[in-house]
N, C-alpha and C. Protein backbone atom coordinates (compact mmCIF):
# COMPACT_ATOMS: atom_id res chain seq x y z
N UNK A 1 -10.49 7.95 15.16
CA UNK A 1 -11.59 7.33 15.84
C UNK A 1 -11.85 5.97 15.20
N UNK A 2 -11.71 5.04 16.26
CA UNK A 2 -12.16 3.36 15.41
C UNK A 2 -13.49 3.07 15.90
N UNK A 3 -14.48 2.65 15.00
CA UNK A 3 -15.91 2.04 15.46
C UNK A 3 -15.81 0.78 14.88
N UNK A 4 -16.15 -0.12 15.17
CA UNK A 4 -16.22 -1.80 14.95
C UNK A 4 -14.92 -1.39 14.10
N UNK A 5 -13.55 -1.85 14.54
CA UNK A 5 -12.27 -2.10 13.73
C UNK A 5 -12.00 -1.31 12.58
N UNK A 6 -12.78 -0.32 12.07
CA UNK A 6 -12.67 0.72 11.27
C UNK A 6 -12.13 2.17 11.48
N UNK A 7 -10.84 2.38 11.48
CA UNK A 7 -10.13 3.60 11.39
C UNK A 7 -10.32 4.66 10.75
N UNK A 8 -10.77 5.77 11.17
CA UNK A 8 -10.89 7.19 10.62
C UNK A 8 -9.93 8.29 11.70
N UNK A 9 -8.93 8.81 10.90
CA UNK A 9 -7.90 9.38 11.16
C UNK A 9 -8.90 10.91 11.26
N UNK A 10 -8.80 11.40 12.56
CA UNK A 10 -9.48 12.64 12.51
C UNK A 10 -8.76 14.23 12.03
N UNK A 11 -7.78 13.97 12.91
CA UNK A 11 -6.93 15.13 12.30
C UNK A 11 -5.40 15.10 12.64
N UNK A 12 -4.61 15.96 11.63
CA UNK A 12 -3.24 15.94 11.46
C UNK A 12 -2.82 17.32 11.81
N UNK A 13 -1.97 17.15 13.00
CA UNK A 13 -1.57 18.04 13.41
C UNK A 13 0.03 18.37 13.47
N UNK A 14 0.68 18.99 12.02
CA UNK A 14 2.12 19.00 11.85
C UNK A 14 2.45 20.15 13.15
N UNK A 15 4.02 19.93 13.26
CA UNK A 15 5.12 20.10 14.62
C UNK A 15 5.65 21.12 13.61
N UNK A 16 5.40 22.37 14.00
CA UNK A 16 6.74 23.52 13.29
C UNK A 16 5.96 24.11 11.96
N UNK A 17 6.91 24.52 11.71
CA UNK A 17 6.39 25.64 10.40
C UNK A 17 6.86 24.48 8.85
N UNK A 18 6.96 23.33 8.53
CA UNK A 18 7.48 22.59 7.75
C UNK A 18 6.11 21.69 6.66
N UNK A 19 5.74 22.69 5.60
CA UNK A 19 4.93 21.68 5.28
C UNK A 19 4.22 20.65 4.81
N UNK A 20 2.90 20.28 5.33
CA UNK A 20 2.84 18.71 4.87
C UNK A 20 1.95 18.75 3.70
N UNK A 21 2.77 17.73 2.86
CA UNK A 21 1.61 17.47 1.33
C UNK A 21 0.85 16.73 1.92
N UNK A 22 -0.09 16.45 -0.09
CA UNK A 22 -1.22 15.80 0.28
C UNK A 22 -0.61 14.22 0.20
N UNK A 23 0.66 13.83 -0.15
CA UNK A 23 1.43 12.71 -0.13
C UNK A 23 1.70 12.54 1.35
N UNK A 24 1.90 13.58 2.13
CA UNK A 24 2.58 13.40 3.65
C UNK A 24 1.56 12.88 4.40
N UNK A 25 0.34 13.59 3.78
CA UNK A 25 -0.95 13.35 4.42
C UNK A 25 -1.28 12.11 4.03
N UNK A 26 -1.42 11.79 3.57
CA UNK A 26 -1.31 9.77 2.91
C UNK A 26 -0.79 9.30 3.72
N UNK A 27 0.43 9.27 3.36
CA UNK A 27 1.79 8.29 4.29
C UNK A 27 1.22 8.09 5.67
N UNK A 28 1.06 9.44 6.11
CA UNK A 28 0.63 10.01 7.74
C UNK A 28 -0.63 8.52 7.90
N UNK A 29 -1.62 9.12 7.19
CA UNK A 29 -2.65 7.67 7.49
C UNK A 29 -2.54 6.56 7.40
N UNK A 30 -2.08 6.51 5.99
CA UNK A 30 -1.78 4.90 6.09
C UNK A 30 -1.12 4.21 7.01
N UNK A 31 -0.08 4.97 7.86
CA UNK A 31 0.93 4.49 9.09
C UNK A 31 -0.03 4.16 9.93
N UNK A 32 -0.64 5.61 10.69
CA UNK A 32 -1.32 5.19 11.88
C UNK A 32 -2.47 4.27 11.42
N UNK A 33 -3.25 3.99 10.41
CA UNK A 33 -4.24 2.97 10.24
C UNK A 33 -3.25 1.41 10.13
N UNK A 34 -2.75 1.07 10.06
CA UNK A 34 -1.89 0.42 9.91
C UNK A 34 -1.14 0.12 11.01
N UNK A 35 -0.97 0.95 12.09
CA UNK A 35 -0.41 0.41 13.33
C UNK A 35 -1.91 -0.15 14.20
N UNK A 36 -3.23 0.84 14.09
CA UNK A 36 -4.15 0.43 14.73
C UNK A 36 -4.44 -0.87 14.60
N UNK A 37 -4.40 -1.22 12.43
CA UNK A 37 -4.64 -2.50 12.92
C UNK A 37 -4.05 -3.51 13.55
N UNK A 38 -2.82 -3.75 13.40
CA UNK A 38 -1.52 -4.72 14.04
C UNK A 38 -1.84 -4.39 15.34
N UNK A 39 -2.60 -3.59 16.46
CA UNK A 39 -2.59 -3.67 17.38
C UNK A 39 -4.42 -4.44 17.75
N UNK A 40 -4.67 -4.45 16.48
CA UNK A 40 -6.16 -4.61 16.91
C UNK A 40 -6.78 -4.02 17.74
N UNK A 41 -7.10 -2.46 17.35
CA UNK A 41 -7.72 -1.64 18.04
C UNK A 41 -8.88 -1.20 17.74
N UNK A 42 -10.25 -2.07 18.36
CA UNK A 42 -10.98 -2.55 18.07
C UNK A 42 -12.43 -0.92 17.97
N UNK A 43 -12.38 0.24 19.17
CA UNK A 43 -13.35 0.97 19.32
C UNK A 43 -12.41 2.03 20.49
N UNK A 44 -12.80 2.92 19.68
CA UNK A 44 -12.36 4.33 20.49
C UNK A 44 -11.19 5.15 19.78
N UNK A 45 -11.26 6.09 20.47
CA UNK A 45 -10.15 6.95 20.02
C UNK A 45 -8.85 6.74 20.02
N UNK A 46 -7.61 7.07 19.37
CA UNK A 46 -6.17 7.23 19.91
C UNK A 46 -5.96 8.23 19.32
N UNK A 47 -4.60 8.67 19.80
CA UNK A 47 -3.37 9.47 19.24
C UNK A 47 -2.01 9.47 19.30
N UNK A 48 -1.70 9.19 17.84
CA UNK A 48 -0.53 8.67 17.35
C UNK A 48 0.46 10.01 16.71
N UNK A 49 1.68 9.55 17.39
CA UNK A 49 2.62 10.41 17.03
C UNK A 49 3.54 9.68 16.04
N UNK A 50 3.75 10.08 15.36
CA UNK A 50 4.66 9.98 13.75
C UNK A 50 5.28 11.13 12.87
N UNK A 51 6.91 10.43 13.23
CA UNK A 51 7.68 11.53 12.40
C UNK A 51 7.87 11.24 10.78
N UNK A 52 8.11 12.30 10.29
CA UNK A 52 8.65 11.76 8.98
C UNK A 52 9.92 11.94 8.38
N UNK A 53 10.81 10.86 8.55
CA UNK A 53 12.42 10.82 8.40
C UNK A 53 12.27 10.97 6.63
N UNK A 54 13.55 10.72 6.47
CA UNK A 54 14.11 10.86 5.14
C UNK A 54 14.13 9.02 4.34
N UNK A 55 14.02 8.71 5.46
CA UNK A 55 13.78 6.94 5.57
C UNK A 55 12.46 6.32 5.94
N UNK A 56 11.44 7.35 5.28
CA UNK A 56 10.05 7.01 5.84
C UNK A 56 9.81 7.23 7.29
N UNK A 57 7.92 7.20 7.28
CA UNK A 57 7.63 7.46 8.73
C UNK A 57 8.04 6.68 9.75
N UNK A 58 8.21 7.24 10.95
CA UNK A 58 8.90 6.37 12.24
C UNK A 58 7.50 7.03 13.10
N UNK A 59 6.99 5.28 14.04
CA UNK A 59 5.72 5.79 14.94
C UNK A 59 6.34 6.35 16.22
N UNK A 60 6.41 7.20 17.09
CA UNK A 60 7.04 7.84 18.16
C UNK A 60 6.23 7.20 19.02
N UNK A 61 4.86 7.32 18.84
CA UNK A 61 3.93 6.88 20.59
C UNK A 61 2.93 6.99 19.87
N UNK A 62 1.63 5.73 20.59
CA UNK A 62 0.46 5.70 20.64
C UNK A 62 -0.06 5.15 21.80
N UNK A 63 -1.51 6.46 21.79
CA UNK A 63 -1.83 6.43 23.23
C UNK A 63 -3.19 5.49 22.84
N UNK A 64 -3.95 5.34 23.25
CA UNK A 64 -5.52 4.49 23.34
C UNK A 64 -6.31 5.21 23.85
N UNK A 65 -8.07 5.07 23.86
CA UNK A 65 -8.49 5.99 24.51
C UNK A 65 -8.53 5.36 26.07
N UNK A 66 -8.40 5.92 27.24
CA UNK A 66 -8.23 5.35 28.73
C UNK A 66 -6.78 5.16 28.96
N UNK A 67 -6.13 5.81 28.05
CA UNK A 67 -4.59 6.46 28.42
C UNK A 67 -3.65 4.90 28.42
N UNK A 68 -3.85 3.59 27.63
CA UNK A 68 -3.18 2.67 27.06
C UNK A 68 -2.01 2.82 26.51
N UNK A 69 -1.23 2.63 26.61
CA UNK A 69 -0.16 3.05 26.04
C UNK A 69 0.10 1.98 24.94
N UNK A 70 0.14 1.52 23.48
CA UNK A 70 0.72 0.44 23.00
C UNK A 70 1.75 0.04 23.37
N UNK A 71 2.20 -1.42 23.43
CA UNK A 71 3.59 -1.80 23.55
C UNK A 71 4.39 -1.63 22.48
């Protein structure tokens, strides 16, 4: 959830039975706060999909709230 340009990552929702540290859980935020800002995403919700390779996180998709798709 972003309010005036401020990112709060609400929740992490891992894919599969594989699990995530409190390091994964870091990485995990810092990515998506970090793409929000480069997109300047100023108020509202998204949800961001991010894998985690062996070569660091890769962003899959982010949606906006009103179904935006980032470029």
């Amino acid at each position: 959830m972003t309010t005036d340009g401020m990112h709060r990552v609400v929740a992490l929702r891992p894919e599969g039975c594989v699990p995530v540290t409190e390091e994964d859980r870091a990485v995990l935020r810092s990515t998506v706060t970090a793409l929000l800002d480069l997109t300047d995403h100023q108020e509202g919700a998204a949800r961001t999909e991010v894998t985690l390779s062996a070569h660091g996180p890769r962003i899959a998709a982010c949606f906006l709230e009103g179904g935006q798709k980032t470029p």
